[in-house]
N, C-alpha and C. Protein backbone atom coordinates (compact mmCIF):
# COMPACT_ATOMS: atom_id res chain seq x y z
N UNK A 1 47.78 60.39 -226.35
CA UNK A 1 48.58 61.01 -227.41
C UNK A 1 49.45 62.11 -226.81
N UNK A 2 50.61 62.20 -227.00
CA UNK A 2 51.49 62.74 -226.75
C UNK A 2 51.73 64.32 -227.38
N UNK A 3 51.78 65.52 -226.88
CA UNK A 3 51.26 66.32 -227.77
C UNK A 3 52.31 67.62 -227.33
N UNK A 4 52.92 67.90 -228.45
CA UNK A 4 53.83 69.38 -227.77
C UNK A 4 53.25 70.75 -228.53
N UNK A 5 53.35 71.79 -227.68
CA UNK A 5 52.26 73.02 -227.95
C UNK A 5 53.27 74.04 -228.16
N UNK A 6 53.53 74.18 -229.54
CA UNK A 6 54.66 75.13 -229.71
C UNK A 6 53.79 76.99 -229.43
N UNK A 7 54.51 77.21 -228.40
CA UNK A 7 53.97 78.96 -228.29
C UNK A 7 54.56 79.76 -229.43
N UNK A 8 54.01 80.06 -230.28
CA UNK A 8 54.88 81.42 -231.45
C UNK A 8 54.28 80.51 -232.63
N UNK A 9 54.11 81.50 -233.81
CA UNK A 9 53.69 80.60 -235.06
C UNK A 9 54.89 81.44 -236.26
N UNK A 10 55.89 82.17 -235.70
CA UNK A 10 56.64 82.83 -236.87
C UNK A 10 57.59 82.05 -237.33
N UNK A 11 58.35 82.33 -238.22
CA UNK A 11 59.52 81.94 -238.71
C UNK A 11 60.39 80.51 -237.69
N UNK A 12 60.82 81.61 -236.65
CA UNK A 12 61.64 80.60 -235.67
C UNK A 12 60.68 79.39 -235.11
N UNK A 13 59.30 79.43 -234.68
CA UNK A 13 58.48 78.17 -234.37
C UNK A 13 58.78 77.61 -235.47
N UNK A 14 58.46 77.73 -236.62
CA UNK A 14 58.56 76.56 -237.85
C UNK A 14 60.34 76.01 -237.54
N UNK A 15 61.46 76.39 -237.11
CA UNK A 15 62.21 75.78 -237.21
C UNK A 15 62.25 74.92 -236.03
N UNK A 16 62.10 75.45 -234.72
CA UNK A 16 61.57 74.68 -233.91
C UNK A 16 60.90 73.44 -233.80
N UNK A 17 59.62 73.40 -234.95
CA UNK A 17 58.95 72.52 -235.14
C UNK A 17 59.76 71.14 -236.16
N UNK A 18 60.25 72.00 -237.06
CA UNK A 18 60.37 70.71 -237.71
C UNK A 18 61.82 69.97 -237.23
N UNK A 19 62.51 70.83 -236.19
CA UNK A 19 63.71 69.85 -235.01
C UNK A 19 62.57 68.91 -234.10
N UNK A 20 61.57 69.55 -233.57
CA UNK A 20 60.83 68.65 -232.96
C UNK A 20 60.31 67.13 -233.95
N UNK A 21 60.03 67.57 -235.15
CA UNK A 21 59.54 66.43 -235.84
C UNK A 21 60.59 65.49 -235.76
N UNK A 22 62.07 65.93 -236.08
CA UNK A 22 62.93 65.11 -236.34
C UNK A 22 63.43 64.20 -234.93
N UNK A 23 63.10 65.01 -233.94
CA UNK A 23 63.35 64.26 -232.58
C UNK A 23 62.31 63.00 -232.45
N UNK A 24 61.31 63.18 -232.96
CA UNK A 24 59.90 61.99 -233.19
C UNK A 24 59.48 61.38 -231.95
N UNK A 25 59.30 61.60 -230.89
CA UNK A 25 58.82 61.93 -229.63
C UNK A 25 57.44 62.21 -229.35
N UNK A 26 56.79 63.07 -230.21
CA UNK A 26 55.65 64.02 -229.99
C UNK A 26 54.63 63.05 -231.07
N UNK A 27 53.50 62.66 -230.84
CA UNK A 27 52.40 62.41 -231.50
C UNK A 27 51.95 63.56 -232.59
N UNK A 28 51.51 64.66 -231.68
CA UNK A 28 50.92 66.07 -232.58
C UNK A 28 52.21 66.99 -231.58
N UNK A 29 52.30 68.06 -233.14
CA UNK A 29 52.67 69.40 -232.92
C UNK A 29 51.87 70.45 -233.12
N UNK A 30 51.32 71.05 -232.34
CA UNK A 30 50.71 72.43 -232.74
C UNK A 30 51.24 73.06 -232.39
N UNK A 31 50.48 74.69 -232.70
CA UNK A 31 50.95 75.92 -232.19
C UNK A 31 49.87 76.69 -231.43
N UNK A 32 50.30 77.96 -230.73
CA UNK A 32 49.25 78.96 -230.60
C UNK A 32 50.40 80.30 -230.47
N UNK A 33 49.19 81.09 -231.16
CA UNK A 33 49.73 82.35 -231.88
C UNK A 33 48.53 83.21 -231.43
N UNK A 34 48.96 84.46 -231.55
CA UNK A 34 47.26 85.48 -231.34
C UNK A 34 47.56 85.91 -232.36
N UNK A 35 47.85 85.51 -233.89
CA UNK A 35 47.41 86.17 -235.04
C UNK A 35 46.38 84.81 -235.32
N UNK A 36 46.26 83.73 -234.32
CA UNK A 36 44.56 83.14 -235.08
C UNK A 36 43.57 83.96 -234.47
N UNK A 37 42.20 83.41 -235.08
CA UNK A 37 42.49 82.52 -236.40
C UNK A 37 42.56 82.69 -237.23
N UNK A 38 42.99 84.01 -237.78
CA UNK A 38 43.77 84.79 -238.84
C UNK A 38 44.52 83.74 -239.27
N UNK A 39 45.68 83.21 -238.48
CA UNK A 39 46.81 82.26 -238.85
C UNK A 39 46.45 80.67 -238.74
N UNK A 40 45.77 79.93 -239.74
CA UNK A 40 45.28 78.52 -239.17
C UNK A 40 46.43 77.48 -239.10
N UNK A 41 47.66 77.73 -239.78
CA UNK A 41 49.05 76.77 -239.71
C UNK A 41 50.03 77.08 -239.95
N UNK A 42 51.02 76.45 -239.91
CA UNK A 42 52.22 76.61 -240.84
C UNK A 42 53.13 75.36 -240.68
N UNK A 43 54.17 75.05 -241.75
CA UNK A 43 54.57 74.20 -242.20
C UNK A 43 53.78 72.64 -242.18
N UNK A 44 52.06 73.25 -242.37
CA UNK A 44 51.33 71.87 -242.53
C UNK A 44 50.82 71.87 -241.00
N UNK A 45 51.30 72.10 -240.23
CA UNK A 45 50.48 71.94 -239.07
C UNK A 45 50.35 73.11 -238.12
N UNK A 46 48.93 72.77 -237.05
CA UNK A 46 47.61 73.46 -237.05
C UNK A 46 48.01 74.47 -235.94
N UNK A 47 48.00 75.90 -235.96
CA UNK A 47 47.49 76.40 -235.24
C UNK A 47 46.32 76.42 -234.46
N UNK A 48 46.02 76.32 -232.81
CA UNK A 48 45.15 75.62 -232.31
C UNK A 48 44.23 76.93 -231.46
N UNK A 49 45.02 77.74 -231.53
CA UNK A 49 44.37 78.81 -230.37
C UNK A 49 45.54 80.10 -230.59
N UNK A 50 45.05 81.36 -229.43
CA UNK A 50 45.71 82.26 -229.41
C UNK A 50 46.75 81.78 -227.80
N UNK A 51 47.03 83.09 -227.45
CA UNK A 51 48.13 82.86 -226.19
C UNK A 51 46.70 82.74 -224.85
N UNK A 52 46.01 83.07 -224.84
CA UNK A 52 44.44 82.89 -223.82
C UNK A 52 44.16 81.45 -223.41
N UNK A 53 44.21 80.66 -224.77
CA UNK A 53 44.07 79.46 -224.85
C UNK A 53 45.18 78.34 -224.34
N UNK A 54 46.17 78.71 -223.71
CA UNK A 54 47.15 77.87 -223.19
C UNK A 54 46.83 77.13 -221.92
N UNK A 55 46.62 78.21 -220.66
CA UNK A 55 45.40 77.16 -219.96
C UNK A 55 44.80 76.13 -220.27
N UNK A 56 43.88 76.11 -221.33
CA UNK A 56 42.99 74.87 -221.82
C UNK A 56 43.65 73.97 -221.99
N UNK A 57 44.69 74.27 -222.64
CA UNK A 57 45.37 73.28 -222.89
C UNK A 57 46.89 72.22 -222.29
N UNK A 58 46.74 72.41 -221.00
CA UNK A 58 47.24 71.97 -220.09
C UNK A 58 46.83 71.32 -219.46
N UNK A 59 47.34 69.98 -219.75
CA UNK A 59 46.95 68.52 -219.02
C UNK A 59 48.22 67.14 -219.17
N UNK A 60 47.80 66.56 -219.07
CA UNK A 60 48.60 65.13 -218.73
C UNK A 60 49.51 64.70 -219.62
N UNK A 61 48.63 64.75 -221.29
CA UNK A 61 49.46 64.62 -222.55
C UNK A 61 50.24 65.66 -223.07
N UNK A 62 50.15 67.09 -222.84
CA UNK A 62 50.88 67.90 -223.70
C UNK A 62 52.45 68.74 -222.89
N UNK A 63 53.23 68.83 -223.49
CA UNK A 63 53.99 69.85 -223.43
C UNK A 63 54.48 70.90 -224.01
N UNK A 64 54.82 71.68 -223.30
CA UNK A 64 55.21 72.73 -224.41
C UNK A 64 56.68 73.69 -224.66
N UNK A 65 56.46 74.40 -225.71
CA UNK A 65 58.04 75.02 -225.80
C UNK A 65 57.64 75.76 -225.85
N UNK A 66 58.45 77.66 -226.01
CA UNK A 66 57.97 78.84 -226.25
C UNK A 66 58.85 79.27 -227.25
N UNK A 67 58.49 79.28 -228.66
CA UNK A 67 59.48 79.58 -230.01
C UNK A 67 59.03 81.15 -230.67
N UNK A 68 59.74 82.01 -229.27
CA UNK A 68 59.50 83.38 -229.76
C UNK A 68 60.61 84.35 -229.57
N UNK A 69 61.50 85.04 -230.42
CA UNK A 69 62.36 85.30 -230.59
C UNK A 69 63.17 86.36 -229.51
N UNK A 70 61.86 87.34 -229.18
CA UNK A 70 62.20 88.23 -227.92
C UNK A 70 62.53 87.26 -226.43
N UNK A 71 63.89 87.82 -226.23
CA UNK A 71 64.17 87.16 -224.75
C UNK A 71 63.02 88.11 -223.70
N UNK A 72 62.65 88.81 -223.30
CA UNK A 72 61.61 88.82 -222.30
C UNK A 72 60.49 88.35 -222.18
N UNK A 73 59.89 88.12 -223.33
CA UNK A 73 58.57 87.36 -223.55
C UNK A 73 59.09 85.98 -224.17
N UNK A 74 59.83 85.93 -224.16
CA UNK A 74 59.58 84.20 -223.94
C UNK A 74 59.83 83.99 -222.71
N UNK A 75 60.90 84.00 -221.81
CA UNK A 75 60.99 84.16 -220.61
C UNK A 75 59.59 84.35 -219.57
N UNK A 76 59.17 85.22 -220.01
CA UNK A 76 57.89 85.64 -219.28
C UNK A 76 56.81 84.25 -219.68
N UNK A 77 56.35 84.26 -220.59
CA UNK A 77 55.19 83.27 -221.22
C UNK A 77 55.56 81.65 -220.68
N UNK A 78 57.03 81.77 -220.27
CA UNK A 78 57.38 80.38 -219.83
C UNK A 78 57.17 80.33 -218.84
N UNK A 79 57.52 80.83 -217.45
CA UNK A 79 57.36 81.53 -216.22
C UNK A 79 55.62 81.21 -216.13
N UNK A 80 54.61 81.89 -217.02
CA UNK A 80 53.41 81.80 -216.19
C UNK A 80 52.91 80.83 -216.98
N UNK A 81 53.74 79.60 -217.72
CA UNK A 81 52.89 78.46 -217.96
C UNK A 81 53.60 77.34 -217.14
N UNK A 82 55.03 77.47 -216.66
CA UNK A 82 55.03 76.80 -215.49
C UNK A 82 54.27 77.01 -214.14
N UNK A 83 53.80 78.22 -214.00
CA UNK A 83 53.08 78.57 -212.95
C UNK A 83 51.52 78.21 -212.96
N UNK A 84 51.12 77.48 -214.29
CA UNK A 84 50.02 77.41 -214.62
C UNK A 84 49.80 76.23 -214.53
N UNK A 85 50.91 75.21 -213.88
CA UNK A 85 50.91 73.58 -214.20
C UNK A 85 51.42 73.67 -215.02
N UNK A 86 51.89 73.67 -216.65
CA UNK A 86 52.08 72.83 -217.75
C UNK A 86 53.58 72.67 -217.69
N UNK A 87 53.99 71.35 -218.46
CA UNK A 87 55.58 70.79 -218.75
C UNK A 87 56.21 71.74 -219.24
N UNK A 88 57.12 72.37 -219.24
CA UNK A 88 57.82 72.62 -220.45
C UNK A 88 59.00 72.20 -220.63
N UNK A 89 58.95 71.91 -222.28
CA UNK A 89 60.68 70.92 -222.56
C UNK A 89 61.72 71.76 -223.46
N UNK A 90 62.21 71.44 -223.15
CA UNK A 90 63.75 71.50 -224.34
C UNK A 90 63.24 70.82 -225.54
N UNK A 91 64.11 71.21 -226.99
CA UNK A 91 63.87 70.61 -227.91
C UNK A 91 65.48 70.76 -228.58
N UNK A 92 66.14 69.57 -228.62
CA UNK A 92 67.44 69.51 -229.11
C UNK A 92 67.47 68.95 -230.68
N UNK A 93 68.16 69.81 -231.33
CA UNK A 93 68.03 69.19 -233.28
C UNK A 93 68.83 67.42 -233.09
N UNK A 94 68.68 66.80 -233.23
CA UNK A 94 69.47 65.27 -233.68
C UNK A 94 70.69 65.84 -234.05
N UNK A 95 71.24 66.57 -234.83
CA UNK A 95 72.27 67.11 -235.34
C UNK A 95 73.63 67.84 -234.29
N UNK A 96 72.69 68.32 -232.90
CA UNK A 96 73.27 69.01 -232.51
C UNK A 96 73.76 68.23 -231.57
N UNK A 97 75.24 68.83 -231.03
CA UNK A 97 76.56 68.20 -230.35
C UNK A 97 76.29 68.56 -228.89
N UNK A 98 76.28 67.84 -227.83
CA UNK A 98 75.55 68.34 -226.54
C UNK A 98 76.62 67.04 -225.81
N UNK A 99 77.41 67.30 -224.78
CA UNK A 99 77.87 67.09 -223.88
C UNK A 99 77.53 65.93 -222.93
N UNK A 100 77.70 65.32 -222.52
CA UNK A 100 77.13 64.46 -221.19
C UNK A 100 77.17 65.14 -220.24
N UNK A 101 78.01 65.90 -219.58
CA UNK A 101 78.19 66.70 -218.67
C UNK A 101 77.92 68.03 -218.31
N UNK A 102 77.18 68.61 -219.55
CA UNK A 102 76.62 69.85 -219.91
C UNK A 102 75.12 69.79 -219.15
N UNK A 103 74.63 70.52 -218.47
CA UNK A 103 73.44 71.13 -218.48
C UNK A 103 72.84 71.98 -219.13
N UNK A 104 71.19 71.55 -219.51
CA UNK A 104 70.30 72.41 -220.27
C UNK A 104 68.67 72.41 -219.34
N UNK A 105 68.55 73.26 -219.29
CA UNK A 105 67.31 73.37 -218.50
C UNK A 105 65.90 73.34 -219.38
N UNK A 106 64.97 73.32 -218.68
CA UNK A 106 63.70 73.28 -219.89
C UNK A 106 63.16 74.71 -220.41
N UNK A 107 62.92 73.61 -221.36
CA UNK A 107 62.66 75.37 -222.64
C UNK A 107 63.50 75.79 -222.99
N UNK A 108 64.99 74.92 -223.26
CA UNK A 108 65.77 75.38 -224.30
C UNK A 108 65.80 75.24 -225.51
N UNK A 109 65.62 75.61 -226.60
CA UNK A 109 65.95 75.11 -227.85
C UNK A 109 67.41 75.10 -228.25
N UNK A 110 67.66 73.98 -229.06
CA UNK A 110 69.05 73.84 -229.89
C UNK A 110 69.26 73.45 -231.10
N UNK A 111 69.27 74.48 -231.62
CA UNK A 111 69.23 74.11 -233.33
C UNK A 111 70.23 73.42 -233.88
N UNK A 112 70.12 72.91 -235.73
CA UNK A 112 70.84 72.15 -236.15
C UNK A 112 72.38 72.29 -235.83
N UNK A 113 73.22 71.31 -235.53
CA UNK A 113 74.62 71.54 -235.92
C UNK A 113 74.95 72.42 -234.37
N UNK A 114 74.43 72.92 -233.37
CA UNK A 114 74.85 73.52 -232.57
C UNK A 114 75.61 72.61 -231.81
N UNK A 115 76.30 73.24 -230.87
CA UNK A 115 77.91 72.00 -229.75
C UNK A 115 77.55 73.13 -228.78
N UNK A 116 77.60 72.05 -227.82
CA UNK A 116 77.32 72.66 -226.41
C UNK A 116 78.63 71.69 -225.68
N UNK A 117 79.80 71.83 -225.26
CA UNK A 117 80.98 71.27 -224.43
C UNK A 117 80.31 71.47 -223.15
N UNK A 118 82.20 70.70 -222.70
CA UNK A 118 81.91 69.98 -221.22
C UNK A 118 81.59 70.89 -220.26
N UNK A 119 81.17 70.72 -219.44
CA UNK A 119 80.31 71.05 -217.94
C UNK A 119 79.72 72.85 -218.75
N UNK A 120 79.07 72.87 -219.70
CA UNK A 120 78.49 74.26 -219.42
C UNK A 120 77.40 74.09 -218.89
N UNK A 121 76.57 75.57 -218.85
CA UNK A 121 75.21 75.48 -217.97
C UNK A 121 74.56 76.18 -218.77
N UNK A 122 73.68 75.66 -219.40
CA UNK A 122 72.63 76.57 -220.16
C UNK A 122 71.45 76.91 -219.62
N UNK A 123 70.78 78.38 -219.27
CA UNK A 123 69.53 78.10 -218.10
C UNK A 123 68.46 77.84 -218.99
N UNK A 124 67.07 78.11 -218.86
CA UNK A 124 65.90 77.62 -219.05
C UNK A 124 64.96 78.86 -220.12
N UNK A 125 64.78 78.57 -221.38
CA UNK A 125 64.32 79.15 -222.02
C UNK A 125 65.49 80.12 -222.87
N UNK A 126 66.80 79.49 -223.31
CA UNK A 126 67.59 79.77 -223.93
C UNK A 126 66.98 79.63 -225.99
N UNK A 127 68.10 80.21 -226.63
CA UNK A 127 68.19 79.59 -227.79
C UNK A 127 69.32 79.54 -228.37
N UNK A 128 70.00 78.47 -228.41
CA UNK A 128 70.74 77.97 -229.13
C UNK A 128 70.94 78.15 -230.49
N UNK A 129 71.77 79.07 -231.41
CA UNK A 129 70.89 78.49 -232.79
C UNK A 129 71.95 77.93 -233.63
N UNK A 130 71.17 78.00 -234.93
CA UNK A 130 71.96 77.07 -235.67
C UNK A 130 74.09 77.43 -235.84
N UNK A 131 74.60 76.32 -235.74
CA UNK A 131 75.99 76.24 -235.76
C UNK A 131 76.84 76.81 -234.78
N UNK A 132 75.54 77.19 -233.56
CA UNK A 132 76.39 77.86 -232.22
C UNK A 132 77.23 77.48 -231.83
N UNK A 133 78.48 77.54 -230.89
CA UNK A 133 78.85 77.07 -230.21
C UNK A 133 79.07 77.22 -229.13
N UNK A 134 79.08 76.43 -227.87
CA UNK A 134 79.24 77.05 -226.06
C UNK A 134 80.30 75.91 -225.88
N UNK A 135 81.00 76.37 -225.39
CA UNK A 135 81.90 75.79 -224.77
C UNK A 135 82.34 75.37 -223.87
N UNK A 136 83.45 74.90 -223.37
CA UNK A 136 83.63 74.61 -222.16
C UNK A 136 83.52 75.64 -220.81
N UNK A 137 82.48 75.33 -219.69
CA UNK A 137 82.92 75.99 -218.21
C UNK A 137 81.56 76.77 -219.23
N UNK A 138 80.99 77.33 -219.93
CA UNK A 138 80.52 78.52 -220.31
C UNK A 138 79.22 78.67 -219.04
N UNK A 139 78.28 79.78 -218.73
CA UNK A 139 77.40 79.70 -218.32
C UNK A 139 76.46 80.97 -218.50
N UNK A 140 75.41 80.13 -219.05
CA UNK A 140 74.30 81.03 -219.51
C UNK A 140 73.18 81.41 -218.72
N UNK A 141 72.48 82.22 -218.00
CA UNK A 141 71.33 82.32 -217.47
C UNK A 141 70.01 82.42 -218.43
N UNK A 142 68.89 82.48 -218.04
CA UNK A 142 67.74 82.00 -218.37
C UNK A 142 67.15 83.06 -219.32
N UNK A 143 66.63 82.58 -220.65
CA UNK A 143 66.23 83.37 -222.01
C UNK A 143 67.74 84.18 -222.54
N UNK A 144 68.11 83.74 -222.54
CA UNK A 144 69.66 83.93 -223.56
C UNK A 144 69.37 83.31 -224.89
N UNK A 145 69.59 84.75 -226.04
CA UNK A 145 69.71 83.70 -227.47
C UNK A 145 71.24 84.50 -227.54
N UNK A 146 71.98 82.88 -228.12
CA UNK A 146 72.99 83.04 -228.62
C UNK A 146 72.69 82.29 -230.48
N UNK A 147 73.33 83.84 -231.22
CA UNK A 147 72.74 83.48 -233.04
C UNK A 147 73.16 82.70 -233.69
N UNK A 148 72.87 82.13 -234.96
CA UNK A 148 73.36 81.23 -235.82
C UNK A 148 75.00 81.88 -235.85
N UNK A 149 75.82 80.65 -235.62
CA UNK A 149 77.29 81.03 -236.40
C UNK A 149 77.93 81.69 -235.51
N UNK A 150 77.45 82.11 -233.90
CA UNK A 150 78.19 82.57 -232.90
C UNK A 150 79.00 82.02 -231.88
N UNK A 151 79.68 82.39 -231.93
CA UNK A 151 80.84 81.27 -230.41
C UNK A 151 81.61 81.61 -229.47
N UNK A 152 81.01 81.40 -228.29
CA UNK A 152 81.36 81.52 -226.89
C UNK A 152 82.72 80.58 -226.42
N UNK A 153 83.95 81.21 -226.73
CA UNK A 153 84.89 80.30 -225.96
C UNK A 153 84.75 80.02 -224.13
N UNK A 154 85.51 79.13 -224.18
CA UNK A 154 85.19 78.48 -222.39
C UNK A 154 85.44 79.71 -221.46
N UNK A 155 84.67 79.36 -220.65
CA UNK A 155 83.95 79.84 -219.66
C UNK A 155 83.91 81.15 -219.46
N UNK A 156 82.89 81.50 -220.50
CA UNK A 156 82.01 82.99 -220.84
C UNK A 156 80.86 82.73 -220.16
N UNK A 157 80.62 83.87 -219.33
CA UNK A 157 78.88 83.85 -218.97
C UNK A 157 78.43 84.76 -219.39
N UNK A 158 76.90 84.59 -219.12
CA UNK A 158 76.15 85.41 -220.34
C UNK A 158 74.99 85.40 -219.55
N UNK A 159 74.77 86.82 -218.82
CA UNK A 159 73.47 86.96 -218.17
C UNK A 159 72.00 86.96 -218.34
N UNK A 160 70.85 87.00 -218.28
CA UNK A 160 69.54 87.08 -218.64
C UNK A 160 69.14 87.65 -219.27
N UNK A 161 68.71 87.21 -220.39
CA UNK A 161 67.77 87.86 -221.59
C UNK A 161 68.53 88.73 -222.46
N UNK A 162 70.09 88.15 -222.41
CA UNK A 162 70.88 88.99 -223.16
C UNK A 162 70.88 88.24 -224.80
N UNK A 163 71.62 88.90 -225.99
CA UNK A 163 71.34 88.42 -226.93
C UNK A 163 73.31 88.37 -227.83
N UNK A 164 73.91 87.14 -228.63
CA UNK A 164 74.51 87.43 -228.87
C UNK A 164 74.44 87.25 -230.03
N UNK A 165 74.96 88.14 -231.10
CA UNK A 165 74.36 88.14 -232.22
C UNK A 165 74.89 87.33 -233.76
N UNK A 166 74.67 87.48 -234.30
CA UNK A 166 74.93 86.40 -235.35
C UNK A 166 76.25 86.45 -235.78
N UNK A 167 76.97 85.54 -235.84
CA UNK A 167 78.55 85.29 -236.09
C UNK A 167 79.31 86.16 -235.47
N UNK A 168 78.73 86.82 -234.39
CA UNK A 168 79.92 86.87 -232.93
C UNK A 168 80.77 86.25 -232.49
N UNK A 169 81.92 86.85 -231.79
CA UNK A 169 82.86 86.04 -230.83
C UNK A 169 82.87 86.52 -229.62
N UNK A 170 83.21 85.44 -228.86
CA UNK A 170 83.37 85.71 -227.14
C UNK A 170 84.76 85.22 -226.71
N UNK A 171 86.05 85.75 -226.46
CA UNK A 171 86.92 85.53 -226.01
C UNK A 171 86.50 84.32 -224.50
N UNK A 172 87.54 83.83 -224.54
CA UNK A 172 87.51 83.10 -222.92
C UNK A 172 87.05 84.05 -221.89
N UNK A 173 86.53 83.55 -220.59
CA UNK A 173 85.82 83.59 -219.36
C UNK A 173 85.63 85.22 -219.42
N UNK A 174 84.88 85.73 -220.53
CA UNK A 174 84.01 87.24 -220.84
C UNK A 174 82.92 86.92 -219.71
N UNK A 175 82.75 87.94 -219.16
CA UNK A 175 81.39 88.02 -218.78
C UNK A 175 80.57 89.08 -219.17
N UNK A 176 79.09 88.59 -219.88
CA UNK A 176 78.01 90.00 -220.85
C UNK A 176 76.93 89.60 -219.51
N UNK A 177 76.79 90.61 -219.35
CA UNK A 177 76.02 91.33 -218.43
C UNK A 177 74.37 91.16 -219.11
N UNK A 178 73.32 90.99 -217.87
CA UNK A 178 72.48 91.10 -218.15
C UNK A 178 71.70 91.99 -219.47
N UNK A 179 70.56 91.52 -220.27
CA UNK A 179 69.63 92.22 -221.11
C UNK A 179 70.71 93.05 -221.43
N UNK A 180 71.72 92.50 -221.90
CA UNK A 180 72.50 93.10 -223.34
C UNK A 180 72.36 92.89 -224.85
N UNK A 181 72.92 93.18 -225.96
CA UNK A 181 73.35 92.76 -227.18
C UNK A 181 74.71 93.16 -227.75
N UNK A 182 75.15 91.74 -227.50
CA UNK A 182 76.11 91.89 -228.65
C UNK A 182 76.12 91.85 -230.19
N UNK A 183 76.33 92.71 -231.20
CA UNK A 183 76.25 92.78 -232.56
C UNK A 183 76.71 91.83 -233.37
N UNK A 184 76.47 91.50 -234.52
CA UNK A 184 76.21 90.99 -235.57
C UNK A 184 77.98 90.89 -235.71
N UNK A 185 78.78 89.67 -236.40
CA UNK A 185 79.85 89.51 -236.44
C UNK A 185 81.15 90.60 -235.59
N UNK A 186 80.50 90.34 -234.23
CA UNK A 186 81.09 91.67 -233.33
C UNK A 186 82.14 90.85 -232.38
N UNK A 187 83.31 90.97 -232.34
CA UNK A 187 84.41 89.92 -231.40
C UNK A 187 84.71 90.55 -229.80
N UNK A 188 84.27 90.24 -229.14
CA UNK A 188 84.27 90.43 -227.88
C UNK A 188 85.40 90.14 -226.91
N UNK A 189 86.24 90.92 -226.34
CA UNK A 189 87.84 90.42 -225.90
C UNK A 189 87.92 91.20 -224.55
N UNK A 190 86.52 91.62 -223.93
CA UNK A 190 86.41 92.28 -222.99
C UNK A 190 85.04 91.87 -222.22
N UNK A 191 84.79 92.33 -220.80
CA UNK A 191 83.32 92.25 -219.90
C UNK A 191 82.74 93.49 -220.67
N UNK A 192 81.13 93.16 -221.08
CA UNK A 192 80.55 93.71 -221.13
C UNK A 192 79.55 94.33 -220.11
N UNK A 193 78.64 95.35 -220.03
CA UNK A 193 78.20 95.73 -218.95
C UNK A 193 76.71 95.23 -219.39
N UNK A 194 75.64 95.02 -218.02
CA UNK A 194 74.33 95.18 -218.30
C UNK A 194 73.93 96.04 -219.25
N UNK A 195 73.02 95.66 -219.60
CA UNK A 195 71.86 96.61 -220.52
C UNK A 195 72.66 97.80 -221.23
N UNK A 196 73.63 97.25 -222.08
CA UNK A 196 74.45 98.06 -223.11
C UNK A 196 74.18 96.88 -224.77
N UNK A 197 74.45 98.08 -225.94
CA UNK A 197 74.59 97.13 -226.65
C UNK A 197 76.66 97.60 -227.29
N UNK A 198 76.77 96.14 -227.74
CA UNK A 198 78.27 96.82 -227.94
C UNK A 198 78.41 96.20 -229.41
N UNK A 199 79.33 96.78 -230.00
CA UNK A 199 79.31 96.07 -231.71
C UNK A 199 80.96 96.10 -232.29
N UNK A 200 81.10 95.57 -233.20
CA UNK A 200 82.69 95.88 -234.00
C UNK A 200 83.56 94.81 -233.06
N UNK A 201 84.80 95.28 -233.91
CA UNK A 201 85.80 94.27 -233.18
C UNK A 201 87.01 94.99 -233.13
N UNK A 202 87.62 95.45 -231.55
CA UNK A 202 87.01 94.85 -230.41
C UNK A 202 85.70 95.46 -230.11
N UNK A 203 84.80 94.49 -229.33
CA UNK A 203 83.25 95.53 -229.64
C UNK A 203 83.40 96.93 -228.67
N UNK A 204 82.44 97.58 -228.75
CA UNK A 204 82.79 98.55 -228.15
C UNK A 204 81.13 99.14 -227.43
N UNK A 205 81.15 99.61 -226.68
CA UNK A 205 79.66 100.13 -226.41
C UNK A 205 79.43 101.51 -227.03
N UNK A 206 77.91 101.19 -227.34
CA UNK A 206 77.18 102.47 -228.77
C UNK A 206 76.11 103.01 -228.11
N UNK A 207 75.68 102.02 -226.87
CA UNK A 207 74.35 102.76 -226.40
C UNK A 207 73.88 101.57 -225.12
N UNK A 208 72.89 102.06 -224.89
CA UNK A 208 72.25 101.59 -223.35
C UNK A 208 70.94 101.13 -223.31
N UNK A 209 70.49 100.62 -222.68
CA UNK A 209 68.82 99.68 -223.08
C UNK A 209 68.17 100.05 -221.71
């Protein structure tokens, strides 16, 4: 039996999960959360363990995703379950527009309706979300969420564990700097720096991380 082990039991795992259902691939979906066994499910299916319990559960049949909203800890939790042996996959919505020529590494998620164009690079433990768009040439490094309704024109990169935020814009070939955030409908027409957050349009920097 074929079995994928969603890490996170909040909000975003349930959407996670039920793109995984729709991909229909997976025999069982569970989760593990350390609010069990406080938390025994959600959307109908079983929470199985806390984050301790991932070990155990690494073997031949299962893989897993990490559906947790913070870019460092998912990043991290992915990191020491590849280091632990276990698979980890990507989970792309049916809905969503993905390239032939595009790269996505494992442990990306891509929610409904998202477009990923030609030759971008998405790294490993990204999130995609719903109605994103990446574009052409774009390139993302590893635990990047880009938000519902945000869009990266061609060839923007977007460093590690940075975040861009919901119905943002990214002018052409921007580069955002590592463990940044860009704000909430914030238009970007400039390089951003590492570990700043910047907001408005044109965004502007407000502070430092």
């Amino acid at each position: 039996m074929t079995q994928l082990v969603i890490v996170g039991a909040g909000g975003h795992a349930a959407v996670v999960a039920e793109a995984a259902e729709l991909v229909g691939v997976w025999e069982q979906i569970c989760f593990v959360d350390d609010k069990y066994p406080e938390l025994s499910n959600i959307i109908d299916l079983p929470v199985v363990g806390n984050f301790s319990a991932i070990p155990d559960l690494v073997n031949d049949n299962a893989e897993f995703v990490i559906a947790i909203g913070n870019n460092r800890t998912r990043l991290k939790l992915h990191r020491e379950i590849v280091e632990a042996g276990g698979r980890v996959v990507s989970v792309i919505h049916p809905s969503a527009v993905v390239s032939a020529s595009a790269t996505i590494e494992k442990g990306t998620v891509v929610m409904a309706q998202a477009a990923i164009n030609a030759r971008a690079t998405v790294g490993a433990a990204c999130i995609i979300n719903t109605g994103a768009t990446i574009d052409h040439d774009c390139r993302l490094e590893s635990a990047v969420h880009i938000s519902p309704g945000a869009h990266l024109a061609g060839g923007v990169s977007v460093g590690e564990c940075s975040w861009v935020g919901i119905g943002a814009s990214v002018v052409n070939n921007v580069l955002i700097g590592s463990n940044s955030i860009v704000g909430a409908a914030a238009g970007v027409l400039k390089d951003v720096s590492a570990d700043v957050t910047v907001v408005g349009t044109p965004a502007i920097e407000v502070s430092t991380r």
